[in-house]
C-alpha atoms as a PDB file:
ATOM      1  CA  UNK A   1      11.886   8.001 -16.619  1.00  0.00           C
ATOM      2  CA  UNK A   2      12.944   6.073 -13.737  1.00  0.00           C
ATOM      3  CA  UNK A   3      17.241   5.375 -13.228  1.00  0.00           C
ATOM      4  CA  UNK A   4      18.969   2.089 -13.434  1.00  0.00           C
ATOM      5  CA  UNK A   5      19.025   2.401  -9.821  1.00  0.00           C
ATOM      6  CA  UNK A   6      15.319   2.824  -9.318  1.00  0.00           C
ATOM      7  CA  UNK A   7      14.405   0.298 -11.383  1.00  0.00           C
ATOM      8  CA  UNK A   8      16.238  -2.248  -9.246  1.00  0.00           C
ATOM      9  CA  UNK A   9      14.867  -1.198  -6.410  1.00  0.00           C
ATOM     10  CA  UNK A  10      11.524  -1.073  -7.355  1.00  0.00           C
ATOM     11  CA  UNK A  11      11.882  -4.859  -9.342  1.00  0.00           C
ATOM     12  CA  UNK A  12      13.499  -5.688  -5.509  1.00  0.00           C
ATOM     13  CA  UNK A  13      10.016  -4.335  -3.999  1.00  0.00           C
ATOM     14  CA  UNK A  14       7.510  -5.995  -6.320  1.00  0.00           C
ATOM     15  CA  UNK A  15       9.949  -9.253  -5.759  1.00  0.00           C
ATOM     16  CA  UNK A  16       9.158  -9.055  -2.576  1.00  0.00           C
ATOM     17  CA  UNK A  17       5.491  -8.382  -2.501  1.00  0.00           C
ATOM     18  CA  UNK A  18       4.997 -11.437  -4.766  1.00  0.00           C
ATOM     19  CA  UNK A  19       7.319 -13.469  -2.892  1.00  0.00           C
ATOM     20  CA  UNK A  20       4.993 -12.762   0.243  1.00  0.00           C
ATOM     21  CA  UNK A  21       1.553 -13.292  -1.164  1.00  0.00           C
ATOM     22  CA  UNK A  22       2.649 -16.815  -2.919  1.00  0.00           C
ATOM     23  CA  UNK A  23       4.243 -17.771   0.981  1.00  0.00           C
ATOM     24  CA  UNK A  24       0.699 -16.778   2.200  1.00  0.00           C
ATOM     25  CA  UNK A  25      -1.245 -18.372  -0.983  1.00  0.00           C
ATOM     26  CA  UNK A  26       1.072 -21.806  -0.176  1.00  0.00           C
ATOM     27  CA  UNK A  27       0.041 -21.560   3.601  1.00  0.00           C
ATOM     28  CA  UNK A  28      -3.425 -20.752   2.890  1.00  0.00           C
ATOM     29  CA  UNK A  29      -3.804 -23.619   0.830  1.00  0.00           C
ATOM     30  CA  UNK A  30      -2.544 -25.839   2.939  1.00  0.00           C
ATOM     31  CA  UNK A  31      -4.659 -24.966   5.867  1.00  0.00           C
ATOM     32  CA  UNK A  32      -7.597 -24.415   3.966  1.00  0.00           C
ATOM     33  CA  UNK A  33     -10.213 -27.433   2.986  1.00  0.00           C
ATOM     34  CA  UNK A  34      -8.830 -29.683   0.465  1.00  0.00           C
ATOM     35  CA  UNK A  35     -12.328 -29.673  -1.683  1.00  0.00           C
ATOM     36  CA  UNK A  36     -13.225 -25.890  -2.444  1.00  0.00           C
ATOM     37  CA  UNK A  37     -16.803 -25.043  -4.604  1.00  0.00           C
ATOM     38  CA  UNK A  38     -16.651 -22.904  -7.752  1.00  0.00           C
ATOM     39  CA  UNK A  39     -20.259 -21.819  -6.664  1.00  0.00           C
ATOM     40  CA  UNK A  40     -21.013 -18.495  -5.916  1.00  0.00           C
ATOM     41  CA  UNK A  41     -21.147 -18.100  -2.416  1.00  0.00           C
ATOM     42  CA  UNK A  42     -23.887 -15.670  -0.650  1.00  0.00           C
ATOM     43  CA  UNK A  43     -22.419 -15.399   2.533  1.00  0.00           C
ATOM     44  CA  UNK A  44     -19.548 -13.111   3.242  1.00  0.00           C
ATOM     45  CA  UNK A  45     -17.914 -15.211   5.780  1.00  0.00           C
ATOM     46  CA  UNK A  46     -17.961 -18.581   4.349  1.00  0.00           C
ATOM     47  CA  UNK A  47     -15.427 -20.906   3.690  1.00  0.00           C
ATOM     48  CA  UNK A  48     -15.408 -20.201  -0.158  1.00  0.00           C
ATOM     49  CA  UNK A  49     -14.919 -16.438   0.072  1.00  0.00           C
ATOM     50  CA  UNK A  50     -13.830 -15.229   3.523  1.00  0.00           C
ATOM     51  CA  UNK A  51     -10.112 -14.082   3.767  1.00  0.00           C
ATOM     52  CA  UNK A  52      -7.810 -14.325   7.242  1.00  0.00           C
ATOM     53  CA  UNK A  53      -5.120 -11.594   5.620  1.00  0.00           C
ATOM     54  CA  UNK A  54      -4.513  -9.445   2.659  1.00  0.00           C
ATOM     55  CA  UNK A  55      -1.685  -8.123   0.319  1.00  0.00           C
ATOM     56  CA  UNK A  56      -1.525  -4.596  -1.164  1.00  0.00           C
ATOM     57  CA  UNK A  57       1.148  -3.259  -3.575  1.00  0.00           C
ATOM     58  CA  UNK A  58       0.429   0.495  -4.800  1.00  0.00           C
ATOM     59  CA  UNK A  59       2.035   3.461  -6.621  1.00  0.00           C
ATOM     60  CA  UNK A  60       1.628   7.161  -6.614  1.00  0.00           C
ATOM     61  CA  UNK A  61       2.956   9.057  -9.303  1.00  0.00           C
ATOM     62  CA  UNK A  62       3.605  13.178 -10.027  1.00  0.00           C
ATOM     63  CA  UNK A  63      -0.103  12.468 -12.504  1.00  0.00           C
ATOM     64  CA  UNK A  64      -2.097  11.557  -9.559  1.00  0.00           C
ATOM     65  CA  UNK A  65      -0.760  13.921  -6.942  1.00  0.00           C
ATOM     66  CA  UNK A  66       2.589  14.268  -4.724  1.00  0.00           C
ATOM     67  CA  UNK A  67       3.607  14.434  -1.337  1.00  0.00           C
ATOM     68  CA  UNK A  68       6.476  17.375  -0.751  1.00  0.00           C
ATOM     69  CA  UNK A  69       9.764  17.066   2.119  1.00  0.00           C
ATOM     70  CA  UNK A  70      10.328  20.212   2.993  1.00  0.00           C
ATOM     71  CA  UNK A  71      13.959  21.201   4.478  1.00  0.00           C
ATOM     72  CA  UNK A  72      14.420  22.536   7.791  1.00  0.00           C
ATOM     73  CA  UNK A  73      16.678  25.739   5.476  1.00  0.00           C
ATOM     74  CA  UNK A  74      12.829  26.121   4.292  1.00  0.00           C
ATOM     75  CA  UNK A  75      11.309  25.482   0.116  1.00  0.00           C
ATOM     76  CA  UNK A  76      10.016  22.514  -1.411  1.00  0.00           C
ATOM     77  CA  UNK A  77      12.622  21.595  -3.706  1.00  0.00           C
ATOM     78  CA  UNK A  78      12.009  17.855  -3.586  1.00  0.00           C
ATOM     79  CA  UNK A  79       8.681  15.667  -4.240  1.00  0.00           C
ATOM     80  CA  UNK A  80       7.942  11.950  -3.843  1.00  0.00           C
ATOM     81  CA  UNK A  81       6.114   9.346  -6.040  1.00  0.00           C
ATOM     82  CA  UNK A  82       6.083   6.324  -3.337  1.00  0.00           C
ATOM     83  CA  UNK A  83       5.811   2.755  -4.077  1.00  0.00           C
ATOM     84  CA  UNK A  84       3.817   0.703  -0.886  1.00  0.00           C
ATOM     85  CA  UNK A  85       3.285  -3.096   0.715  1.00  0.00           C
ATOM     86  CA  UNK A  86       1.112  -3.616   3.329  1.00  0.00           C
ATOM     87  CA  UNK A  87      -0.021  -6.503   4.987  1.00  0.00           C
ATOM     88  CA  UNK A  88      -3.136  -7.298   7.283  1.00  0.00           C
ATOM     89  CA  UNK A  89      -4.978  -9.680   9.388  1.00  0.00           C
ATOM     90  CA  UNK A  90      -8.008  -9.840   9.475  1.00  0.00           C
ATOM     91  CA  UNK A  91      -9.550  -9.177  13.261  1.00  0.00           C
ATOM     92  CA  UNK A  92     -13.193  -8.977  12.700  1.00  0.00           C
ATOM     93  CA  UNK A  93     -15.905  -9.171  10.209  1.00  0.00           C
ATOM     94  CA  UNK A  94     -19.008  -9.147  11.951  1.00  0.00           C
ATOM     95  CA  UNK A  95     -19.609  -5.368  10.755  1.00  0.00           C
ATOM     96  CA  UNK A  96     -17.465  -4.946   8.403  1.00  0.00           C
ATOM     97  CA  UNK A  97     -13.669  -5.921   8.319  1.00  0.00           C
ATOM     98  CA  UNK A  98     -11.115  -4.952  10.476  1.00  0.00           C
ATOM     99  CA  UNK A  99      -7.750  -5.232   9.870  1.00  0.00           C
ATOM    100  CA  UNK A 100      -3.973  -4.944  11.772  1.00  0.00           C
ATOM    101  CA  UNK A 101      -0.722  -5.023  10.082  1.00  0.00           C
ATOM    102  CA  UNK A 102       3.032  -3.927   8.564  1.00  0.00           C
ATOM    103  CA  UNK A 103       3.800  -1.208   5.530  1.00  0.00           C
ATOM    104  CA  UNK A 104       6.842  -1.289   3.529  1.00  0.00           C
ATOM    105  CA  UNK A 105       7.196   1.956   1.545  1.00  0.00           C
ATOM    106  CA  UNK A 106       9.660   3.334  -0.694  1.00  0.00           C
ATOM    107  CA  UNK A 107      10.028   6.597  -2.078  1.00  0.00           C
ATOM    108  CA  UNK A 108      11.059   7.827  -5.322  1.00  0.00           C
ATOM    109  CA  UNK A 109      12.502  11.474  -4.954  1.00  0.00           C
ATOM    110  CA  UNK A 110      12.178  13.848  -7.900  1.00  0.00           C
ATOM    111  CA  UNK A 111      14.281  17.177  -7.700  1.00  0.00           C
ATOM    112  CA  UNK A 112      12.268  20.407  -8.908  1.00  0.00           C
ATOM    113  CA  UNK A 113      13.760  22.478 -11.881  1.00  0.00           C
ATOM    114  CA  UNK A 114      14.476  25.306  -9.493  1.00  0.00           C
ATOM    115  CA  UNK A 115      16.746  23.340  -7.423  1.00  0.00           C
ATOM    116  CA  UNK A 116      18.661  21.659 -10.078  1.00  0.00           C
ATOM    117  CA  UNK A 117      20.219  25.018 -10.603  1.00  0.00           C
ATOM    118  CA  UNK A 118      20.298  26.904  -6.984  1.00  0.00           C
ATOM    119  CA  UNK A 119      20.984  23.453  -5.202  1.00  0.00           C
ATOM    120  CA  UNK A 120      21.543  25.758  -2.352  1.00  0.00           C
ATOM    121  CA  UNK A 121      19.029  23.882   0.033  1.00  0.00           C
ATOM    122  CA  UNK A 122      19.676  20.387   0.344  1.00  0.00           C
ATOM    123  CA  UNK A 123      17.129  18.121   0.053  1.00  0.00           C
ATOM    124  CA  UNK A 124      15.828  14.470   0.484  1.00  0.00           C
ATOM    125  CA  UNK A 125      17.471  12.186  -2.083  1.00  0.00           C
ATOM    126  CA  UNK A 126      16.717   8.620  -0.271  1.00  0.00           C
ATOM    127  CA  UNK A 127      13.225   7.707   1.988  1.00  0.00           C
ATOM    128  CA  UNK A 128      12.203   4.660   2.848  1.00  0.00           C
ATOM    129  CA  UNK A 129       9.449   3.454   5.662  1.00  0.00           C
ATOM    130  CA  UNK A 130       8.246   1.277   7.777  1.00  0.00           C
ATOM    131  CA  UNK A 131       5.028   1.339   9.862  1.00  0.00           C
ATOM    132  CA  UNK A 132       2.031  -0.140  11.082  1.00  0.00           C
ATOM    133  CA  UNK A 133      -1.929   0.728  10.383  1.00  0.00           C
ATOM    134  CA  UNK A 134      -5.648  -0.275  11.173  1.00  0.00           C
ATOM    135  CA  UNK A 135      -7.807  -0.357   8.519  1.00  0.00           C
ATOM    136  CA  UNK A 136     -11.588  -0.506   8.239  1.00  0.00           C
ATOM    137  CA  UNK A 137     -13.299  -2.336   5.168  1.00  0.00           C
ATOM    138  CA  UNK A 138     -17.371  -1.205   4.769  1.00  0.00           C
ATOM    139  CA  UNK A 139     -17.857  -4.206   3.409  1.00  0.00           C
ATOM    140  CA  UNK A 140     -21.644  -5.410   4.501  1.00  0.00           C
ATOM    141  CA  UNK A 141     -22.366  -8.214   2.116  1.00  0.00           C
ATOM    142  CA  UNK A 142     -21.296 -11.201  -0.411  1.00  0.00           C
ATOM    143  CA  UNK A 143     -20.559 -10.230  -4.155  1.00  0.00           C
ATOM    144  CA  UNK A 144     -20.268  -5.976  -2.823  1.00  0.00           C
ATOM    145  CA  UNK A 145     -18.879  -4.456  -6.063  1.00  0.00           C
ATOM    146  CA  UNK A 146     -17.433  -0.973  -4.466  1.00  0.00           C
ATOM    147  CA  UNK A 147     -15.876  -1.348  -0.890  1.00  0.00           C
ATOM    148  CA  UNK A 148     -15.329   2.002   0.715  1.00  0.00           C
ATOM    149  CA  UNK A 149     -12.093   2.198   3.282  1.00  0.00           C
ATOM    150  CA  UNK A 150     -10.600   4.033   5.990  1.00  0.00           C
ATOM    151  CA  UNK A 151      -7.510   3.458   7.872  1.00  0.00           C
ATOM    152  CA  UNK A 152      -4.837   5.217  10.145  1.00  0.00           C
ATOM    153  CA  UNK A 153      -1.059   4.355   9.889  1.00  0.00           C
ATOM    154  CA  UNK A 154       1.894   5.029  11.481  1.00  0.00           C
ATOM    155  CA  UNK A 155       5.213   5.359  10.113  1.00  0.00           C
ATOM    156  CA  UNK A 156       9.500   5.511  11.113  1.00  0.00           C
ATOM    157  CA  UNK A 157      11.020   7.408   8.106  1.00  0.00           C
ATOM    158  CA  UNK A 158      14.604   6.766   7.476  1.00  0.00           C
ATOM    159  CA  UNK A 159      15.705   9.410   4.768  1.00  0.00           C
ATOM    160  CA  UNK A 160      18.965  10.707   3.064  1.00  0.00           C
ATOM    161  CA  UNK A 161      19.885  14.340   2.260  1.00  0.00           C
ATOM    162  CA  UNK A 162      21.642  15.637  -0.417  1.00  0.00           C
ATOM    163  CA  UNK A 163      24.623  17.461   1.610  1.00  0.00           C
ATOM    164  CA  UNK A 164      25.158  13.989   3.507  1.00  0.00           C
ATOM    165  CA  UNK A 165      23.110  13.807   6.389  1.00  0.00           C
ATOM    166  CA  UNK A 166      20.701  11.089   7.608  1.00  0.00           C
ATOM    167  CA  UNK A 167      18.550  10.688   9.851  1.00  0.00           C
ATOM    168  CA  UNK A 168      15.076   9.353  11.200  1.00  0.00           C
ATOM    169  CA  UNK A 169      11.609  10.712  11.479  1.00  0.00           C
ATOM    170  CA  UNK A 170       8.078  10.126  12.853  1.00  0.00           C
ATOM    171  CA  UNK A 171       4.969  10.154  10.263  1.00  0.00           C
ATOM    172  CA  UNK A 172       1.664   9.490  10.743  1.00  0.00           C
ATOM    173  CA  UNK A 173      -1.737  10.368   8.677  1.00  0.00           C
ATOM    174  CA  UNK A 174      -5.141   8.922   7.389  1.00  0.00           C
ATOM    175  CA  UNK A 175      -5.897   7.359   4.199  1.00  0.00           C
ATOM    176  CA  UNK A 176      -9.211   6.895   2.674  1.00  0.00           C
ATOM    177  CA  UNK A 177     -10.756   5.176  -0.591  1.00  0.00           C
ATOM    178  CA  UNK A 178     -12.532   3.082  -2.472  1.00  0.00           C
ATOM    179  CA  UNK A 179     -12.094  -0.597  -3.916  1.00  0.00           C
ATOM    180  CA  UNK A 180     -13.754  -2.171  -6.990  1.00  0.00           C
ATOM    181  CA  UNK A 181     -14.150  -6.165  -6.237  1.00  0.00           C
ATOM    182  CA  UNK A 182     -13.160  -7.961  -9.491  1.00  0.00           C
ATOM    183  CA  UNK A 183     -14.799 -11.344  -8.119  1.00  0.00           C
ATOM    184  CA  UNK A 184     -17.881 -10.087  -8.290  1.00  0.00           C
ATOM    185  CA  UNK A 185     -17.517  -9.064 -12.287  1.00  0.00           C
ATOM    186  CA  UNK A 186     -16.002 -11.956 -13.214  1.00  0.00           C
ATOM    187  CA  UNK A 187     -17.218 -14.896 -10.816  1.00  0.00           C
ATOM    188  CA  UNK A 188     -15.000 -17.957 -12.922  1.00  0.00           C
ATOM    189  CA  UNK A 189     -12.030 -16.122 -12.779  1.00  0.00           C
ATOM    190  CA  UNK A 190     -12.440 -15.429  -9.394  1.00  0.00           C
ATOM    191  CA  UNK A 191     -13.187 -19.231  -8.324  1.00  0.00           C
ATOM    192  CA  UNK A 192     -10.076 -20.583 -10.358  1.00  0.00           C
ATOM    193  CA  UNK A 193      -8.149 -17.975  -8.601  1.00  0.00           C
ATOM    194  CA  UNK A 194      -9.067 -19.845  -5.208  1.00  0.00           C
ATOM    195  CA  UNK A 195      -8.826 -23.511  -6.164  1.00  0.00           C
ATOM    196  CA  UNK A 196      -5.380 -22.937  -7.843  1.00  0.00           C
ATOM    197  CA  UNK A 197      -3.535 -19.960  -5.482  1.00  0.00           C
ATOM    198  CA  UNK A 198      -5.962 -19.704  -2.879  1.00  0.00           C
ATOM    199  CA  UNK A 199      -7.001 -16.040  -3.363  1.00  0.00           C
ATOM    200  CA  UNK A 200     -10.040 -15.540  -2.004  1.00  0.00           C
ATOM    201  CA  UNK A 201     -11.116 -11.792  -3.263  1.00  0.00           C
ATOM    202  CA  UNK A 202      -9.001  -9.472  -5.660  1.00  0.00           C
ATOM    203  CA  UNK A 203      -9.517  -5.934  -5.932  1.00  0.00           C
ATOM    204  CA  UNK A 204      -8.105  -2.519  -7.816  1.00  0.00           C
ATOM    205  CA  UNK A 205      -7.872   0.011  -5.058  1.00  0.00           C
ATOM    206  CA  UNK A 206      -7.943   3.743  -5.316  1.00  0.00           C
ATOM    207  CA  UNK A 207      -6.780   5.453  -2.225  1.00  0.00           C
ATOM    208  CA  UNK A 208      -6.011   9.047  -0.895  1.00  0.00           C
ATOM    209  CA  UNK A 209      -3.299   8.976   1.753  1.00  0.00           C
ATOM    210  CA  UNK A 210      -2.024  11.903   3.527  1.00  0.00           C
ATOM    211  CA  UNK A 211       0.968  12.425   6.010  1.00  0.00           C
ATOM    212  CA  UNK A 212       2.386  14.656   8.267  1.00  0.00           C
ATOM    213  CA  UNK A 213       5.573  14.337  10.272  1.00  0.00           C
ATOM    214  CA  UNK A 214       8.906  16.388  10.967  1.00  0.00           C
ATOM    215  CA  UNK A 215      11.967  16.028  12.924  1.00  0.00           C
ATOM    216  CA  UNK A 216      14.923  18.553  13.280  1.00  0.00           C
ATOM    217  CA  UNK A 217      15.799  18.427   9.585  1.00  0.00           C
ATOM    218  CA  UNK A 218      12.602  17.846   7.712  1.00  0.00           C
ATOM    219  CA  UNK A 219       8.935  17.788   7.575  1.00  0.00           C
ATOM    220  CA  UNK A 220       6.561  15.585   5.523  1.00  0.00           C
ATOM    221  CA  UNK A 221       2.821  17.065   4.567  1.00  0.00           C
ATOM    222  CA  UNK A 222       0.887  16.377   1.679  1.00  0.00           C
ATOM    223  CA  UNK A 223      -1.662  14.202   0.107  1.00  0.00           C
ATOM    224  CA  UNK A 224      -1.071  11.375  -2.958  1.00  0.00           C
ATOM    225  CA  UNK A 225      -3.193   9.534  -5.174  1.00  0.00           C
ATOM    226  CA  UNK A 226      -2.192   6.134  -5.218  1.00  0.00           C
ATOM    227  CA  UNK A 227      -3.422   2.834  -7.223  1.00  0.00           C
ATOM    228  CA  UNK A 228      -2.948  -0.766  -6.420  1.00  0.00           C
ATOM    229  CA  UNK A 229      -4.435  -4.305  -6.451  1.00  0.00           C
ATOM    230  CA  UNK A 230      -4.808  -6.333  -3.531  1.00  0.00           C
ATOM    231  CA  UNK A 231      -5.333  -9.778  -2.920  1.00  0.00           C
ATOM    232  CA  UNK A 232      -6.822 -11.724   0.259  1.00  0.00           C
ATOM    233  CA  UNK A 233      -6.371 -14.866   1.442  1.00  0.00           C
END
């Protein structure tokens, strides 16, 4: 069960993702041609289906996997469930896509059952991030249900801990998954989707993301599960 406090923060988040992909939607629209074909489309790079940038929003939660802070005083008393944005342009798509852009992440701490009563270590109560990755899309062809993915990121972790100090930290780490195009299982949906908010593709992702960093007082390892949708324009 999430606090009152969580809950506005992660209602601030998704605010914020939606608030970015209508901007983009608006401004793809606009740029875009005025008279756009329900038609399927066989080539990936044509006007009716290609995509300049995309939006992802996902979650991780304690079912799918965590990611652990440790302490520099040493045990694992705290885990995460993180909440992430990203955003990327598109840079190629002659084999496969490759994409460039920003990460917002948040970080919902959870305090372990033996630390509720020790409490003798302190650990991280706040983390939030900002970074940058590169991501690869194996996507070969038009109407490709299952689109495999790589991609490298780089993070600045500003975190909280419980006795009061703050502080900054480096993270960096691979993630790799797969994404099921919904386009492709339900064409009409997808071709109102681009007439009336210019989406071009739409996808639930499934993603494995792991990260390592550290700096005097903590260090970051682990692996989550995480779930999304994401939406190109």
């Amino acid at each position: 069960m999430l606090k009152p406090s969580e809950t506005k923060r992660l209602l601030a988040v998704i605010a914020l993702s939606v608030g970015l992909l209508s901007g983009a939607a608006q401004a793809s629209l606009v740029s875009g041609s005025s008279e756009i074909s329900a038609a399927p489309v066989v080539s990936a790079r044509s006007a009716g289906t290609s995509a300049r940038f995309g939006l992802e929003i996902t979650a991780g939660t304690s079912g799918f996997g965590t990611q652990q802070f440790e302490t520099s005083a040493g045990g694992l008393p705290f885990t995460k469930k993180p909440l992430r944005t990203q955003f990327d342009v598109h840079l190629l798509e002659s084999i496969g896509v490759v994409g460039v852009g920003p990460s917002l992440e948040y970080y919902f701490t959870e305090v372990a059952d033996g630390y509720r009563t020790a409490g003798a270590v302190p650990g991280v109560t706040k983390a939030v991030a900002v970074g940058a990755q590169a991501r690869y899309q194996a996507r070969y062809f038009e109407w490709q249900t299952l689109v495999p993915m790589i991609s490298y990121s780089f993070e600045k972790l500003n975190y909280r801990l419980s006795d009061g100090a703050r502080g900054w930290a480096d993270a960096k780490g691979l993630t790799v998954g797969a994404w099921l195009y919904l386009n492709a299982l339900d064409r009409a949906t997808a071709a109102s989707f681009r007439r009336e908010l210019g989406v071009s593709r739409t996808y639930i992702t499934f993603e494995r993301r792991t990260l390592l960093g550290a700096d005097e007082r903590i260090a970051l390892s682990g692996s989550s599960y995480q779930l999304g949708m994401r939406f190109e324009l």
